[in-house]
Structure formats: structure tokens, C-alpha cells
N, C-alpha and C. Protein backbone atom coordinates (compact mmCIF):
# COMPACT_ATOMS: atom_id res chain seq x y z
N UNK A 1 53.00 29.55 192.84
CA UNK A 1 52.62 29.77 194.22
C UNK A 1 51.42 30.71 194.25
N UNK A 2 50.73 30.61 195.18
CA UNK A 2 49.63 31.44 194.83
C UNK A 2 49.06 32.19 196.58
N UNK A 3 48.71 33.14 196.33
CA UNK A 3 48.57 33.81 197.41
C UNK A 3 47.60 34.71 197.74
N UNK A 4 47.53 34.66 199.23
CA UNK A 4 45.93 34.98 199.27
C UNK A 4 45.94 36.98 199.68
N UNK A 5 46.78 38.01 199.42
CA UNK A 5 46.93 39.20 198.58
C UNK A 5 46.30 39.32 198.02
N UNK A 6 45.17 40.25 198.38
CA UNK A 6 44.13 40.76 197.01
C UNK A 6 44.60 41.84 196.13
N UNK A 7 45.83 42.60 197.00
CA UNK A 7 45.76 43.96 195.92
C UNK A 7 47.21 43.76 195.38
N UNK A 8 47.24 43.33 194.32
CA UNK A 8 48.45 43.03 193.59
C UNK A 8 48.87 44.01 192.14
N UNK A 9 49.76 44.41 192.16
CA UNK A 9 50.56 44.56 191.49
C UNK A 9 51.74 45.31 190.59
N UNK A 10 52.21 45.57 189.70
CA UNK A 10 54.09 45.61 189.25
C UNK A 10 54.81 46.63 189.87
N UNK A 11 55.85 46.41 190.03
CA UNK A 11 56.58 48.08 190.61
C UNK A 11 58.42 47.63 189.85
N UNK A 12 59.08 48.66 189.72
CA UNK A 12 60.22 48.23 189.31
C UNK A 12 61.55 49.01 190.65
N UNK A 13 62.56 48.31 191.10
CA UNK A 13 62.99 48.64 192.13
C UNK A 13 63.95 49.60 191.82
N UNK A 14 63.81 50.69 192.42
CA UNK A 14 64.39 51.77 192.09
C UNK A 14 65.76 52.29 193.16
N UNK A 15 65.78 51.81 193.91
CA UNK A 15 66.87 51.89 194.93
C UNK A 15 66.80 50.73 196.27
N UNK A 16 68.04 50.26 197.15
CA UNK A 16 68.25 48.97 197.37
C UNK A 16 69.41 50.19 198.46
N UNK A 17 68.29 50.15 199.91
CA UNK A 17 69.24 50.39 201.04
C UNK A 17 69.38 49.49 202.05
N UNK A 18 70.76 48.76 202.31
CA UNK A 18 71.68 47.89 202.94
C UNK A 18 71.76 48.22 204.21
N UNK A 19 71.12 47.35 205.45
CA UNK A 19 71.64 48.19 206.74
C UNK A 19 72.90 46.36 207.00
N UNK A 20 72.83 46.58 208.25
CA UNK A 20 73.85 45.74 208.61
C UNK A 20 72.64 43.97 208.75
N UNK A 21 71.52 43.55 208.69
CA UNK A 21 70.59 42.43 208.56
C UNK A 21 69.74 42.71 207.72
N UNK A 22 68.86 43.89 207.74
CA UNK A 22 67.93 44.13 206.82
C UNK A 22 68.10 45.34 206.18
N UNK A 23 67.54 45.43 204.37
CA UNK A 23 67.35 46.45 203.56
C UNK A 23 65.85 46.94 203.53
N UNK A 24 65.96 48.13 202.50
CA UNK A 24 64.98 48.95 202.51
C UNK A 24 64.82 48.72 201.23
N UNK A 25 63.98 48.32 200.53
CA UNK A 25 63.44 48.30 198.61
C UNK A 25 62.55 49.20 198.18
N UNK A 26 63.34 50.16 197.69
CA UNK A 26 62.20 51.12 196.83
C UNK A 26 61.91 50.76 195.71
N UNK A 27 60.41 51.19 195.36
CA UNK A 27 59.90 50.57 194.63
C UNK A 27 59.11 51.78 193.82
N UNK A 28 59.02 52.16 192.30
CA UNK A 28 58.40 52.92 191.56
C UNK A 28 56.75 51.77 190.75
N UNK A 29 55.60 52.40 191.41
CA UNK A 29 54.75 51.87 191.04
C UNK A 29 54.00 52.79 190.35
N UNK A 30 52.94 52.31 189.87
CA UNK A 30 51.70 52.50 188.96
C UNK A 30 51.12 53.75 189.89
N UNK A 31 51.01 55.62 189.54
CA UNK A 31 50.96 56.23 190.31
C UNK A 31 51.56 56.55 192.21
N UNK A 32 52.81 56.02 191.94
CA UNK A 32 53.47 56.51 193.00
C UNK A 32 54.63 55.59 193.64
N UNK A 33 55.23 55.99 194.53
CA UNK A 33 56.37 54.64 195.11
C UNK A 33 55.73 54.16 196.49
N UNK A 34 56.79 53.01 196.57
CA UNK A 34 56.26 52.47 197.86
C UNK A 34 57.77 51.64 198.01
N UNK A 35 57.28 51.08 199.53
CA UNK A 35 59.07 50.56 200.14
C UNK A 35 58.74 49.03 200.21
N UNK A 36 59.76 48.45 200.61
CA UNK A 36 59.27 47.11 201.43
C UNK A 36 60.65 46.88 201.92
N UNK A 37 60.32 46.54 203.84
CA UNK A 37 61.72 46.05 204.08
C UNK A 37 61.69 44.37 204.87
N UNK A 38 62.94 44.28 204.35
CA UNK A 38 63.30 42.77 204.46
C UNK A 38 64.74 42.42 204.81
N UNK A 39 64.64 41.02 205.33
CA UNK A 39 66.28 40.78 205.62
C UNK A 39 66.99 40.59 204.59
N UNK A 40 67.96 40.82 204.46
CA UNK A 40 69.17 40.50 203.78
C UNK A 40 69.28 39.49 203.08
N UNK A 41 68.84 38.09 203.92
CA UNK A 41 68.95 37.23 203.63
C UNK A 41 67.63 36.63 202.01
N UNK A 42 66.58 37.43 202.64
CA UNK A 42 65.63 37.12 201.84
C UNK A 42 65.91 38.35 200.61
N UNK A 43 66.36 39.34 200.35
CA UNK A 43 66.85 39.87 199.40
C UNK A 43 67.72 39.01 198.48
N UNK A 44 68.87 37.95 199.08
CA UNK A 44 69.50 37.48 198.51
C UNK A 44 69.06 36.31 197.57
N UNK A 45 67.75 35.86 198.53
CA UNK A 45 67.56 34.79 197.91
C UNK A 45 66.11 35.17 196.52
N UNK A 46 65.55 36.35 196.55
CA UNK A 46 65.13 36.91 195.36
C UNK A 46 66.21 37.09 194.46
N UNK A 47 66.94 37.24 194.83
CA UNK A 47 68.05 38.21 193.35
C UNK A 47 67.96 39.23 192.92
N UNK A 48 67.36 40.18 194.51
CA UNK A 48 66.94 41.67 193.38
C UNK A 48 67.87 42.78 193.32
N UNK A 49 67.83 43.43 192.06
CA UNK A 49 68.81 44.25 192.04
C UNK A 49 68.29 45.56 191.50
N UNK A 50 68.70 46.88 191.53
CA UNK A 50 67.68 48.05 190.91
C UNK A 50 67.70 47.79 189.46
N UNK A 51 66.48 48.20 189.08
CA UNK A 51 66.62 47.68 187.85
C UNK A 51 65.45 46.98 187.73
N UNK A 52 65.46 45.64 188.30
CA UNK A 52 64.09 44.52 188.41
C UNK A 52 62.94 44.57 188.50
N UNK A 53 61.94 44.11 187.84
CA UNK A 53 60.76 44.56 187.78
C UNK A 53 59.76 43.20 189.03
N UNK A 54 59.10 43.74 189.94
CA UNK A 54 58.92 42.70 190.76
C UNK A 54 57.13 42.70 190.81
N UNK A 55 56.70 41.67 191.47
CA UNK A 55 55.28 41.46 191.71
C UNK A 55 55.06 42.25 192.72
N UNK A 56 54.24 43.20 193.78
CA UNK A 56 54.42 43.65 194.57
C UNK A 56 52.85 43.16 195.20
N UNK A 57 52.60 42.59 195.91
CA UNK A 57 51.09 41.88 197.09
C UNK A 57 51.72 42.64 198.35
N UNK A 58 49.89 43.18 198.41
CA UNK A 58 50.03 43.94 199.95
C UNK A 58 48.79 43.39 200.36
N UNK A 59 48.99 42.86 201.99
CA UNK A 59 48.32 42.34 202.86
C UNK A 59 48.10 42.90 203.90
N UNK A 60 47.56 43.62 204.49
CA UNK A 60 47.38 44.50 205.80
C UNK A 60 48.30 45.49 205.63
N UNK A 61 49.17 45.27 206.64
CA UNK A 61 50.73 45.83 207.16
C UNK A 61 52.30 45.78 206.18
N UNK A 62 52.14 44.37 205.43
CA UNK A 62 52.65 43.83 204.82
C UNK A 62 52.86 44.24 203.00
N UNK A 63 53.89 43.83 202.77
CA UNK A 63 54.03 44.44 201.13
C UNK A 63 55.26 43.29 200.90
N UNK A 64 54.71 41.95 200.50
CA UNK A 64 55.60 40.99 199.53
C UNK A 64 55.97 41.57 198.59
N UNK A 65 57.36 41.28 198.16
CA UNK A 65 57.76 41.37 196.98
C UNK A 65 57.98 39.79 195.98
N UNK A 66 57.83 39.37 194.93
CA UNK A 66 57.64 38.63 194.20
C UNK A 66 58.58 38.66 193.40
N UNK A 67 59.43 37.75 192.83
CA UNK A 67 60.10 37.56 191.79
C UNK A 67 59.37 37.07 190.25
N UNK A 68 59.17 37.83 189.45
CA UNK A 68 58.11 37.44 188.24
C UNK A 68 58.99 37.29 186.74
């Protein structure tokens, strides 16, 4: 898949906060952390768990996370 994100890349997820629809993904990157939040649903369907090392694309406002 390919995507049009210019500033890409690795972070490994360092904590995974659960609200009642959407979580919060912390993320330890290359000089510093960063978050990304998402529904539940789309957490589930990454498979991420702390631990995982993910693609991280930021677009404006936005911060995809990537399964790599």
C-alpha cells in the first residue's frame, strides 16, 4: 500500500490506553515519543500490542500507524 505521508518513520509502542471505543498508542520514537489515537476497532484489526514495532506516517493533524 503506498501512501502519500511524506514524513515517515519507526516507533515501537510503548503503552496501549483503552477507553470504552477508542485507545491512546504511545509510541517511543527516534528522539522522542509521540501518541496516536484510534478506535478500538482499528487497533484490533492492526494487532498491536506493547511491544510492536510500527510504521508511524504523519500527515497534517494526523499520525497513521502501520503494521510493518
Amino acid at each position: 500500500m503506498r501512501f502519500g505521508a511524506r514524513n515517515q518513520l519507526s516507533g515501537k509502542v510503548t503503552e496501549i490506553k483503552r477507553g470504552g471505543v477508542m485507545c491512546q498508542v504511545r509510541l517511543d520514537v527516534t528522539g522522542g515519543e509521540m501518541n496516536s489515537v484510534m478506535t478500538l476497532e482499528s487497533l484490533a484489526d492492526l494487532g498491536l500490542k506493547e511491544g510492536d514495532t510500527v510504521g508511524v506516517k504523519v500527515k497534517a493533524v494526523n499520525v497513521l500507524l502501520v503494521r510493518e
